[in-house]
C-alpha atoms as a PDB file:
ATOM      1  CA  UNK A   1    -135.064  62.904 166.529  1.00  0.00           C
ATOM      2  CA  UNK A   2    -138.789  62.398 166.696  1.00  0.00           C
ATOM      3  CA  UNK A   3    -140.852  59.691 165.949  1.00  0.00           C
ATOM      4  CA  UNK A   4    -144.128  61.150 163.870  1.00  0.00           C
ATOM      5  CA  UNK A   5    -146.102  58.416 163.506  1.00  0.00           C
ATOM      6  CA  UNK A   6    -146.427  55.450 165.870  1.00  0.00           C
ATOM      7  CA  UNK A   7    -148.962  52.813 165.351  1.00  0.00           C
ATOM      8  CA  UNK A   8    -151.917  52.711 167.834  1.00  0.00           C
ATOM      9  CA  UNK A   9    -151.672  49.048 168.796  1.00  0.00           C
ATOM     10  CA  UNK A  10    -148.019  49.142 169.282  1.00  0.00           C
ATOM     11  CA  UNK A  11    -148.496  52.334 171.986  1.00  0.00           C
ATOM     12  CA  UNK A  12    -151.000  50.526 173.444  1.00  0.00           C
ATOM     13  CA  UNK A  13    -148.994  46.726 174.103  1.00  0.00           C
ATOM     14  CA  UNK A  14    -146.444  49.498 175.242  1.00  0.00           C
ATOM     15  CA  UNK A  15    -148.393  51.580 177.889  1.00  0.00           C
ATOM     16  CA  UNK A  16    -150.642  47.970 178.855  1.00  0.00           C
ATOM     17  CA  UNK A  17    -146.709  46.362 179.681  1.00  0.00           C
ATOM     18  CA  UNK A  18    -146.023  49.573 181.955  1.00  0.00           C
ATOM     19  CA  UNK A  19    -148.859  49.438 183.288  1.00  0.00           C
ATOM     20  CA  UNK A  20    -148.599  45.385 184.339  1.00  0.00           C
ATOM     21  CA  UNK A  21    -145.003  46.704 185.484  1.00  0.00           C
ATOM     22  CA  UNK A  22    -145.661  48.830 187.637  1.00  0.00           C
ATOM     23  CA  UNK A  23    -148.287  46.229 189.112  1.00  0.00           C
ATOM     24  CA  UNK A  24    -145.507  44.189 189.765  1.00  0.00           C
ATOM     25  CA  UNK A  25    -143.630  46.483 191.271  1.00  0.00           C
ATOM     26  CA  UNK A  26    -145.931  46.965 194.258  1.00  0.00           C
ATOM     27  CA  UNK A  27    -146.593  43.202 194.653  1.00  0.00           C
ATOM     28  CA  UNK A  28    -143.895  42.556 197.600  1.00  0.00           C
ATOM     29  CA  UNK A  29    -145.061  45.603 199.064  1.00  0.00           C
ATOM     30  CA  UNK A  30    -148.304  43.961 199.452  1.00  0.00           C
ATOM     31  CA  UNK A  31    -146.542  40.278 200.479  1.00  0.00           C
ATOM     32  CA  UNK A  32    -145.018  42.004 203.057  1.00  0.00           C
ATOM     33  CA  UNK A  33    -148.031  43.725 204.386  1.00  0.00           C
ATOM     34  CA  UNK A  34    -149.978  40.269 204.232  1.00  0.00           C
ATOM     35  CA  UNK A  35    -147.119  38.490 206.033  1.00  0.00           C
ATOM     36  CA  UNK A  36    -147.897  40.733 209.559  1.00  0.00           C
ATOM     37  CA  UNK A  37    -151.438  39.025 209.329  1.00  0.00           C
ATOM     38  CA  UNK A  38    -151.563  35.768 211.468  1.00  0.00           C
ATOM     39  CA  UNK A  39    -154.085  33.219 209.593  1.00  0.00           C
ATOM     40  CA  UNK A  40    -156.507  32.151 211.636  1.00  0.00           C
ATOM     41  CA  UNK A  41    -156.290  27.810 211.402  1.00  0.00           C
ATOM     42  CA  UNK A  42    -159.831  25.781 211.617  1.00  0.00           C
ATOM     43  CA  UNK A  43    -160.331  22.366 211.149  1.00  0.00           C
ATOM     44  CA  UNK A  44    -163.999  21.438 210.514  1.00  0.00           C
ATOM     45  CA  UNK A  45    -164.496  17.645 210.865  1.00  0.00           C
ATOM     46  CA  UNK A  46    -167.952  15.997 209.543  1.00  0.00           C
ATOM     47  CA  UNK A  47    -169.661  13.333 211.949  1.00  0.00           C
ATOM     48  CA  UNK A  48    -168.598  10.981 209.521  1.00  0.00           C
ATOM     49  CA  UNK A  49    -164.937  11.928 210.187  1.00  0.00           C
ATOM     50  CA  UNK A  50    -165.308  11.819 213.775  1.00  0.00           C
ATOM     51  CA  UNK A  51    -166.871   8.290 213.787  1.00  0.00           C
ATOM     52  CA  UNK A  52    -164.412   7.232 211.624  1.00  0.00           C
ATOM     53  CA  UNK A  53    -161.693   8.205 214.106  1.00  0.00           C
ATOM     54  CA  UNK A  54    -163.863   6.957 217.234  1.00  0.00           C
ATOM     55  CA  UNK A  55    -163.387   3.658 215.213  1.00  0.00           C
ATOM     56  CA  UNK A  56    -159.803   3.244 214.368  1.00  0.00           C
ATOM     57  CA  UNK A  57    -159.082   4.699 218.245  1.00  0.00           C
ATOM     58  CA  UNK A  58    -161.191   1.544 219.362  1.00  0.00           C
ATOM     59  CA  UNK A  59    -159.421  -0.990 216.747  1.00  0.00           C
ATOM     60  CA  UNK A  60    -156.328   0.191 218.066  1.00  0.00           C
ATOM     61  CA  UNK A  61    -157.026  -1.114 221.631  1.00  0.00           C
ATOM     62  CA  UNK A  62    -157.722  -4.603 220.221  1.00  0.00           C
ATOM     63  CA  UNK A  63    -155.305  -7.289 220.830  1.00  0.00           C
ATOM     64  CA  UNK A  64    -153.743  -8.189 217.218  1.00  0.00           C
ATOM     65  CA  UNK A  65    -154.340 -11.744 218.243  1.00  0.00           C
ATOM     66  CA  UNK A  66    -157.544 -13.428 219.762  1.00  0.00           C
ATOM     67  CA  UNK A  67    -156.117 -15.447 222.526  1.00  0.00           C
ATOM     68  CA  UNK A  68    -159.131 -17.311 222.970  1.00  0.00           C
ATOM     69  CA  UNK A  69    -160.170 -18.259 219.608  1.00  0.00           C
ATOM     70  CA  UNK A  70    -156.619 -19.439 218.814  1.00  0.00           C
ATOM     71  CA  UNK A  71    -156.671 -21.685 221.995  1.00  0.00           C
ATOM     72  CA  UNK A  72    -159.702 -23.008 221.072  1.00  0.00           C
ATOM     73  CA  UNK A  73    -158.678 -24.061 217.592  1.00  0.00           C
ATOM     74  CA  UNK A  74    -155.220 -25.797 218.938  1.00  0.00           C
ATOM     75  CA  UNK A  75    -157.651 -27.464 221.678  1.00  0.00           C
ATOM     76  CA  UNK A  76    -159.684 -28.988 218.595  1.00  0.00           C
ATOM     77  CA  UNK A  77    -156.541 -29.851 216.470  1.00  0.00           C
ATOM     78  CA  UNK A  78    -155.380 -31.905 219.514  1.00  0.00           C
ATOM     79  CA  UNK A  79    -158.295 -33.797 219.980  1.00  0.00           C
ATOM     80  CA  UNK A  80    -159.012 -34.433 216.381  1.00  0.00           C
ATOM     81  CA  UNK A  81    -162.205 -32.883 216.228  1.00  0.00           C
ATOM     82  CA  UNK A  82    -161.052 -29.852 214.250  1.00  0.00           C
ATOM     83  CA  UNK A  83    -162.769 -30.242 210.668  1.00  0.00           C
ATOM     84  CA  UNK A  84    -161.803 -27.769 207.202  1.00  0.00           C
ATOM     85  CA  UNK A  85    -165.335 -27.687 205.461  1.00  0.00           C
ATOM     86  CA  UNK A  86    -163.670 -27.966 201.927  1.00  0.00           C
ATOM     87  CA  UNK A  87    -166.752 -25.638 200.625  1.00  0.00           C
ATOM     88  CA  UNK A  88    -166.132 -22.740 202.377  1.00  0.00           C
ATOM     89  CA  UNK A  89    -162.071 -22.801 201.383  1.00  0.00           C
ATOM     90  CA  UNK A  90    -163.209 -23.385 197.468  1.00  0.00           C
ATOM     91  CA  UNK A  91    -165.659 -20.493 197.820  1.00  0.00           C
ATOM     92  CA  UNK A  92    -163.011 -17.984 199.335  1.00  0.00           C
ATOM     93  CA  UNK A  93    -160.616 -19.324 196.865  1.00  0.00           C
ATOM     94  CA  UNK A  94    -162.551 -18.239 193.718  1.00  0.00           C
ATOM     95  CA  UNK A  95    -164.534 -15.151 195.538  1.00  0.00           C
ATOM     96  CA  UNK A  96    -160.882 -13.900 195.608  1.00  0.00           C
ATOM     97  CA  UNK A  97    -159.471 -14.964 192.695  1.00  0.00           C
ATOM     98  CA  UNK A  98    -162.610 -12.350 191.328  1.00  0.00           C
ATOM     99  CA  UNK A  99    -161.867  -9.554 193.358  1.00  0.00           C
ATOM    100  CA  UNK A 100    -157.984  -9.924 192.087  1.00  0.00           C
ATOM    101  CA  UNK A 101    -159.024 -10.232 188.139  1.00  0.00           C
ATOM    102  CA  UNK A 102    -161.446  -7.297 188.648  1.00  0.00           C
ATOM    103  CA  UNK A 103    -158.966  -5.330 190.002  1.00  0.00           C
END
């Protein structure tokens, strides 16, 4: 049996889905030819990067607590000298108390 009269657009979605087939079809063929390819890795750091790291490497080499400062504070508590200014405390207090409502 034969088919007389076949509408253009419909022989055209046909042929355009063979065609994308047979795309497909070769695809791996190309993975696998792109697989024998070693990528080539780079890392490009800015300066900003770089100081950025210098930084943290030289925070990391600080003591977590300052020896000397807290001696000096227990040295003060003991002799009764050691003073809270009430002003400073307030103003921390409500600086953040902002930062935590703004955020």
């Amino acid at each position: 049996m034969k088919i007389s009269k076949v509408d253009d657009a419909t022989l055209q979605m046909i042929q355009q889905y063979q065609k994308t087939d047979k795309v497909e079809d070769r695809a791996p063929e190309k993975a696998a030819s792109a697989s024998n390819l070693v990528p080539e890795e780079k890392v490009n750091l800015s300066t900003t990067a770089k100081d950025v790291q210098n930084l943290k490497n030289a925070i990391s080499k600080l003591p977590d607590v300052r020896e000397e400062k807290v001696q000096a504070l227990k040295d003060q508590i003991e002799k009764g000298t050691y003073r809270v200014d009430a002003d400073k405390v307030a103003d921390k207090m409500v600086g953040e108390s902002l930062i935590d409502l703004l955020s």
